[in-house]
N, C-alpha and C. Protein backbone atom coordinates (compact mmCIF):
# COMPACT_ATOMS: atom_id res chain seq x y z
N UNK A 1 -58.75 -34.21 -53.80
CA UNK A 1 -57.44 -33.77 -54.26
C UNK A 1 -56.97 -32.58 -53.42
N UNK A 2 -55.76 -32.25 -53.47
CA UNK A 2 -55.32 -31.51 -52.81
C UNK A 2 -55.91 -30.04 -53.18
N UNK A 3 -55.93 -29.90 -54.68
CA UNK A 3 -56.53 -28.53 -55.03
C UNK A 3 -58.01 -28.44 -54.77
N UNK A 4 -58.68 -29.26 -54.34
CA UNK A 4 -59.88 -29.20 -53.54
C UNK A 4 -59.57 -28.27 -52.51
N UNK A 5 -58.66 -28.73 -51.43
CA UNK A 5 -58.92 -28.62 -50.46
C UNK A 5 -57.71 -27.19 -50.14
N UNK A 6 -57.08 -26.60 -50.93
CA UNK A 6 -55.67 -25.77 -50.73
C UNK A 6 -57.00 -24.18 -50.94
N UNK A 7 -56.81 -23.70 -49.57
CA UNK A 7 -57.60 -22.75 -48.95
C UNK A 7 -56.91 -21.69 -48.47
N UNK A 8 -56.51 -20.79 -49.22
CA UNK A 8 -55.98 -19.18 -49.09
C UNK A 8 -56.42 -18.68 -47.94
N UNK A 9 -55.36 -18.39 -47.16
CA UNK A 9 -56.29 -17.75 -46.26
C UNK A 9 -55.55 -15.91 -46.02
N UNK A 10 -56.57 -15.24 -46.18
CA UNK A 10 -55.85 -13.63 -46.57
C UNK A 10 -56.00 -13.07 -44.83
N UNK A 11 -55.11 -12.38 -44.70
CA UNK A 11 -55.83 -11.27 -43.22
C UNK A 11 -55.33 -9.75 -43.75
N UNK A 12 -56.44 -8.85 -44.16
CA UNK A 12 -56.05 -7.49 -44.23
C UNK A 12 -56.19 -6.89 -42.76
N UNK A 13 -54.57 -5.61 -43.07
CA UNK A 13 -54.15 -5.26 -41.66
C UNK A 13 -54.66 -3.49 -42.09
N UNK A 14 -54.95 -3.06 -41.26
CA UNK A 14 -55.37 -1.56 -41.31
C UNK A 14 -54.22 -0.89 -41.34
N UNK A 15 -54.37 0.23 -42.09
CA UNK A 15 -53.08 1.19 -42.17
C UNK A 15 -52.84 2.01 -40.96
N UNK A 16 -53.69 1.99 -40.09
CA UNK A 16 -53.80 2.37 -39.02
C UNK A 16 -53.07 1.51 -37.96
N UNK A 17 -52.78 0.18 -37.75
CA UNK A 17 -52.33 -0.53 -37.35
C UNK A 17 -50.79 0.31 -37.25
N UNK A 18 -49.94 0.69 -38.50
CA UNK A 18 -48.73 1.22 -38.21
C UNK A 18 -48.11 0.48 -38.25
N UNK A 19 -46.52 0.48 -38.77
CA UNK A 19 -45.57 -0.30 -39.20
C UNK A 19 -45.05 -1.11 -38.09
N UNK A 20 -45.42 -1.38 -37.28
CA UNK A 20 -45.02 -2.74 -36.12
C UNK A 20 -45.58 -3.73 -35.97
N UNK A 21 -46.93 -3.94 -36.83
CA UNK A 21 -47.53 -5.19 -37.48
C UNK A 21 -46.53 -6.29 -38.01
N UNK A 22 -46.37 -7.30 -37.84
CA UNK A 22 -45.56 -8.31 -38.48
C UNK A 22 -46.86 -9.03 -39.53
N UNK A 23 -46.41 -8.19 -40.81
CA UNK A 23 -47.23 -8.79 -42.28
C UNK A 23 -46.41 -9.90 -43.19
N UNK A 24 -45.63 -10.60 -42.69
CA UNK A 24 -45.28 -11.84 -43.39
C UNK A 24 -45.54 -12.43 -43.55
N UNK A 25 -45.64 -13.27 -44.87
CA UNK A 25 -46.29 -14.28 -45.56
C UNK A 25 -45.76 -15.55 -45.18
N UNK A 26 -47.08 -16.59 -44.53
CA UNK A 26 -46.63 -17.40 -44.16
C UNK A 26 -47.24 -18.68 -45.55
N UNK A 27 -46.18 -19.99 -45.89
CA UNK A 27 -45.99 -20.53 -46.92
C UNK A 27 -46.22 -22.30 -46.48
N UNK A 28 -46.37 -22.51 -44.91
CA UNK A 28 -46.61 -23.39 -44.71
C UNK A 28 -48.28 -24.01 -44.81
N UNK A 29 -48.03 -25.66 -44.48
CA UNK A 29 -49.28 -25.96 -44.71
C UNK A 29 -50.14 -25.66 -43.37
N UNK A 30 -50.78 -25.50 -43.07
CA UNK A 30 -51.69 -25.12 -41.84
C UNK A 30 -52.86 -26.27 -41.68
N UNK A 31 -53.61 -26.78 -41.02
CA UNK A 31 -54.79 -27.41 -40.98
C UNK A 31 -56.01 -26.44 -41.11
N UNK A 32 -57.02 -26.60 -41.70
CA UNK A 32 -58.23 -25.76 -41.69
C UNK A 32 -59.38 -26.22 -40.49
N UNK A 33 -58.58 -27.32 -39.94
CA UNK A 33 -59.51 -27.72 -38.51
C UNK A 33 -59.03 -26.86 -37.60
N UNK A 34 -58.89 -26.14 -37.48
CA UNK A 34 -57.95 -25.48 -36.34
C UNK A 34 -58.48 -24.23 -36.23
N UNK A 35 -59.19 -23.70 -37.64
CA UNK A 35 -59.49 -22.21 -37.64
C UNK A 35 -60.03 -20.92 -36.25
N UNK A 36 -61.02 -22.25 -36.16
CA UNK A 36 -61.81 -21.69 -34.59
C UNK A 36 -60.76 -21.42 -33.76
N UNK A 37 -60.12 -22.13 -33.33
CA UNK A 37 -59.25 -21.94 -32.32
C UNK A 37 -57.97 -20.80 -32.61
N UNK A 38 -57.71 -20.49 -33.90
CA UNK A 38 -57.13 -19.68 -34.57
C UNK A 38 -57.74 -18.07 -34.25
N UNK A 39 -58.65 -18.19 -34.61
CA UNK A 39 -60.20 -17.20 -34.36
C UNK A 39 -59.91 -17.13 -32.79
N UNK A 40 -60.30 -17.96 -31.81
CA UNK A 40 -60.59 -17.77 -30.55
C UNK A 40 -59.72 -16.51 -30.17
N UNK A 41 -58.22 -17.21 -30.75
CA UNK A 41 -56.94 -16.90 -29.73
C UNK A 41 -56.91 -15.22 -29.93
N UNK A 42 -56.96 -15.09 -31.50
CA UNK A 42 -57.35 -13.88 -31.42
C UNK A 42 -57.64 -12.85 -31.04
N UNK A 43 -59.05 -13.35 -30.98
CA UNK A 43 -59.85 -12.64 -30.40
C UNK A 43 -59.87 -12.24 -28.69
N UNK A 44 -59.30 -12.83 -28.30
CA UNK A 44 -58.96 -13.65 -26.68
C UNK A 44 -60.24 -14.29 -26.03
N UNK A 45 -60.92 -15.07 -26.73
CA UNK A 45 -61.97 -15.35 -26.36
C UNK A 45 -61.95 -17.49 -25.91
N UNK A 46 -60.40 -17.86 -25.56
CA UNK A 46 -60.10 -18.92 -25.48
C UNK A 46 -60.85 -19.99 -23.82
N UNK A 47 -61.15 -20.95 -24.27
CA UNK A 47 -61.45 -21.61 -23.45
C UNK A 47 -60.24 -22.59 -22.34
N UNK A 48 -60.09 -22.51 -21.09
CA UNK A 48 -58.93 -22.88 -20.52
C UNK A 48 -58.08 -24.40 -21.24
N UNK A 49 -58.59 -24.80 -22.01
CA UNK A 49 -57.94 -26.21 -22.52
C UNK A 49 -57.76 -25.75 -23.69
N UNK A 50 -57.58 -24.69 -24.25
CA UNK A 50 -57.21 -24.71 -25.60
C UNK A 50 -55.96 -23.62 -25.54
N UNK A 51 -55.06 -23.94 -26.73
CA UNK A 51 -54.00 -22.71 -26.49
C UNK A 51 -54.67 -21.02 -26.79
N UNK A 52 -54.02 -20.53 -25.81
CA UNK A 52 -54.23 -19.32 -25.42
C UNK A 52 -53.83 -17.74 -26.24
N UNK A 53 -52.91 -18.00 -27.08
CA UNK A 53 -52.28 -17.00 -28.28
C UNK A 53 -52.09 -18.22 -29.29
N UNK A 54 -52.09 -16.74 -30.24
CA UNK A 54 -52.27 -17.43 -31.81
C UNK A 54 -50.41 -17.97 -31.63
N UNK A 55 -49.29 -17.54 -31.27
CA UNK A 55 -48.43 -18.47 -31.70
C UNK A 55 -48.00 -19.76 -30.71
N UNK A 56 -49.25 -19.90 -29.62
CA UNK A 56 -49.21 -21.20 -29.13
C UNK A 56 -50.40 -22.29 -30.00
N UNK A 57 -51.50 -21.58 -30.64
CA UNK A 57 -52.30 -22.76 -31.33
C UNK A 57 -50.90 -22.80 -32.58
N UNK A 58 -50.56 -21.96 -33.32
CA UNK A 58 -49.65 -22.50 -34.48
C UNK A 58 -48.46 -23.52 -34.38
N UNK A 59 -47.98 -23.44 -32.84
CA UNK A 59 -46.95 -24.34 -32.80
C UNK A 59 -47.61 -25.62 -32.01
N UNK A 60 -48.80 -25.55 -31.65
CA UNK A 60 -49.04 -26.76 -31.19
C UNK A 60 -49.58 -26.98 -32.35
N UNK A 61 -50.54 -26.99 -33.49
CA UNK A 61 -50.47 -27.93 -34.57
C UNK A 61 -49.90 -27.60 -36.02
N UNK A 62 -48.77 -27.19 -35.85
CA UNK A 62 -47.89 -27.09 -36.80
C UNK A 62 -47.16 -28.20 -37.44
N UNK A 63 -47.10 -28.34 -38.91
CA UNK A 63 -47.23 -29.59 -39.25
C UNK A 63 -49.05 -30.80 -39.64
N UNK A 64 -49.12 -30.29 -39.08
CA UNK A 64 -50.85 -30.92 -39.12
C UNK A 64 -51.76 -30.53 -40.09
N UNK A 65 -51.54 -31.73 -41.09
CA UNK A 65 -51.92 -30.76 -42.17
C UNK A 65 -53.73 -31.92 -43.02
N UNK A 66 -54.36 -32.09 -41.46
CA UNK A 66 -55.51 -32.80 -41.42
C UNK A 66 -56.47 -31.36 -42.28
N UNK A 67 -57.26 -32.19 -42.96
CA UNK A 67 -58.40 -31.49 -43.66
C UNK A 67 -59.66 -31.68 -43.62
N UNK A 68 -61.09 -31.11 -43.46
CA UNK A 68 -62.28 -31.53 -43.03
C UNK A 68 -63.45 -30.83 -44.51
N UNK A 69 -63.85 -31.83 -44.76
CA UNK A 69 -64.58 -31.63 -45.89
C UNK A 69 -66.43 -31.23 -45.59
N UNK A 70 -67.24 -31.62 -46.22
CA UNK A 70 -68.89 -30.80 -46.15
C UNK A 70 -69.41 -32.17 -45.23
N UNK A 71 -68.95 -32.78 -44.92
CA UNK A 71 -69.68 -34.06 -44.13
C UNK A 71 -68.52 -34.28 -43.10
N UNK A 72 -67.79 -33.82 -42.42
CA UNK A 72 -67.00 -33.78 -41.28
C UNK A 72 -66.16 -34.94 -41.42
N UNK A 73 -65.76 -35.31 -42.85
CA UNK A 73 -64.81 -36.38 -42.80
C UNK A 73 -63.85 -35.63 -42.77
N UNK A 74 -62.21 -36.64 -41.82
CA UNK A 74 -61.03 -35.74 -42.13
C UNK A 74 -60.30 -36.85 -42.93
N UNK A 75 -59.18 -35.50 -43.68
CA UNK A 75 -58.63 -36.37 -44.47
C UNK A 75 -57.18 -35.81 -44.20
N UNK A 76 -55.97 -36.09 -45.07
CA UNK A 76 -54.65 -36.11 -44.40
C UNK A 76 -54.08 -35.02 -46.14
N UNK A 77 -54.33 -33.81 -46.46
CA UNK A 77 -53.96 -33.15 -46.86
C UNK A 77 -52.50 -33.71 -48.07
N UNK A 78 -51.82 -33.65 -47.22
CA UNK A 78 -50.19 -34.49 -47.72
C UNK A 78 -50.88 -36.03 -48.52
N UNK A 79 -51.25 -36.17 -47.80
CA UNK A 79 -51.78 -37.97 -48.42
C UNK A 79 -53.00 -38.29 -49.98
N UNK A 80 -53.41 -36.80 -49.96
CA UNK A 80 -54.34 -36.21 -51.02
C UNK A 80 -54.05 -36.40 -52.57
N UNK A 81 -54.02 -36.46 -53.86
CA UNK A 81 -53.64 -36.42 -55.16
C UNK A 81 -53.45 -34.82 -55.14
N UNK A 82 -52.55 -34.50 -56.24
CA UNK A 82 -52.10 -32.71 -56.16
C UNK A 82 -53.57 -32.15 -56.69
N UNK A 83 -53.91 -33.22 -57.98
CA UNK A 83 -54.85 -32.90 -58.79
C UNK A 83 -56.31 -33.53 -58.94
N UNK A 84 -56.97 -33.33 -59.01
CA UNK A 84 -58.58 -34.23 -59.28
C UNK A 84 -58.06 -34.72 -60.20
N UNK A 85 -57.54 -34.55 -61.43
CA UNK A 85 -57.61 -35.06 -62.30
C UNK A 85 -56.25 -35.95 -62.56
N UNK A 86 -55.62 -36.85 -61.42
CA UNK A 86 -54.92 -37.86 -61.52
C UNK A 86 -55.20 -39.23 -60.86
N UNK A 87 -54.20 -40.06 -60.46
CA UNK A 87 -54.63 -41.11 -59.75
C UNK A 87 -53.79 -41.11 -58.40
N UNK A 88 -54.22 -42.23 -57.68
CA UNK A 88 -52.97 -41.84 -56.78
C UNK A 88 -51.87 -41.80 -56.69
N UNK A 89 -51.20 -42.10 -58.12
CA UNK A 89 -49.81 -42.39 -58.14
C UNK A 89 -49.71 -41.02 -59.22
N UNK A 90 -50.74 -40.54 -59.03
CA UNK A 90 -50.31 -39.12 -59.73
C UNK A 90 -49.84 -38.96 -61.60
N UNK A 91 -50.61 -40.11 -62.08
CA UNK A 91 -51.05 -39.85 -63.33
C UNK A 91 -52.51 -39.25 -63.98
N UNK A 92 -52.44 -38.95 -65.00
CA UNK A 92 -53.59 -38.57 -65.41
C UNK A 92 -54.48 -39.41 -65.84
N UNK A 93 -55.69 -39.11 -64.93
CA UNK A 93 -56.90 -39.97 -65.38
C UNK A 93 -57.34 -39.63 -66.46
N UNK A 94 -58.44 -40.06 -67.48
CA UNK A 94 -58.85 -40.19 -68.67
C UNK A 94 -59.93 -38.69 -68.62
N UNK A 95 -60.24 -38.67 -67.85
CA UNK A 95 -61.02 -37.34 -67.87
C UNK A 95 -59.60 -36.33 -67.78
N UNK A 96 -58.95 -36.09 -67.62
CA UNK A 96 -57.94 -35.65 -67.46
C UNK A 96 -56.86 -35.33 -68.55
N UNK A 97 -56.90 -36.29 -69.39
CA UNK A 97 -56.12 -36.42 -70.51
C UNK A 97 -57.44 -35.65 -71.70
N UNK A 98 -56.18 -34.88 -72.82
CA UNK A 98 -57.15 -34.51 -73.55
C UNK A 98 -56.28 -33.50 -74.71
């Protein structure tokens, strides 16, 4: 289900950083396959085939809202139930009802 897989992701900024930080909350879906490369860009620790700043990995898979579970299956986020506890047409299953 989707609430399986809907993964907060926080970044605290140091007060030291100083008010030219851009701290806006972003509301889109993101992929969680991507993190590393998210991480890399960062860090600047990128390998020549991968994008090079964090707002070239975001716009190259922006929209991509693939998900990877404890056994490296991916799954398609959007295509997910909202809830464990429906079906795919998004009623409530019997464990569910109560």
């Amino acid at each position: 289900s989707q609430q399986a897989y809907h993964v907060p992701m926080f970044i605290w900024y140091s007060p030291v950083l100083g008010d030219g930080v851009d701290r806006t909350t972003e509301n889109d879906i993101f992929s969680t396959a991507y993190n590393n490369y998210l991480i890399n860009a960062w860090m600047g620790v990128t390998k020549p085939e991968q994008p090079q700043t964090l707002e070239e990995v975001i716009a190259h898979y922006k929209g991509d809202s693939r998900v990877v579970d404890a056994n490296h299956d991916v799954f398609d986020f959007v295509m997910l139930r909202k809830e464990f506890t429906e079906d795919k047409q998004g009623n409530p299953t019997p464990e569910g009802q109560g």
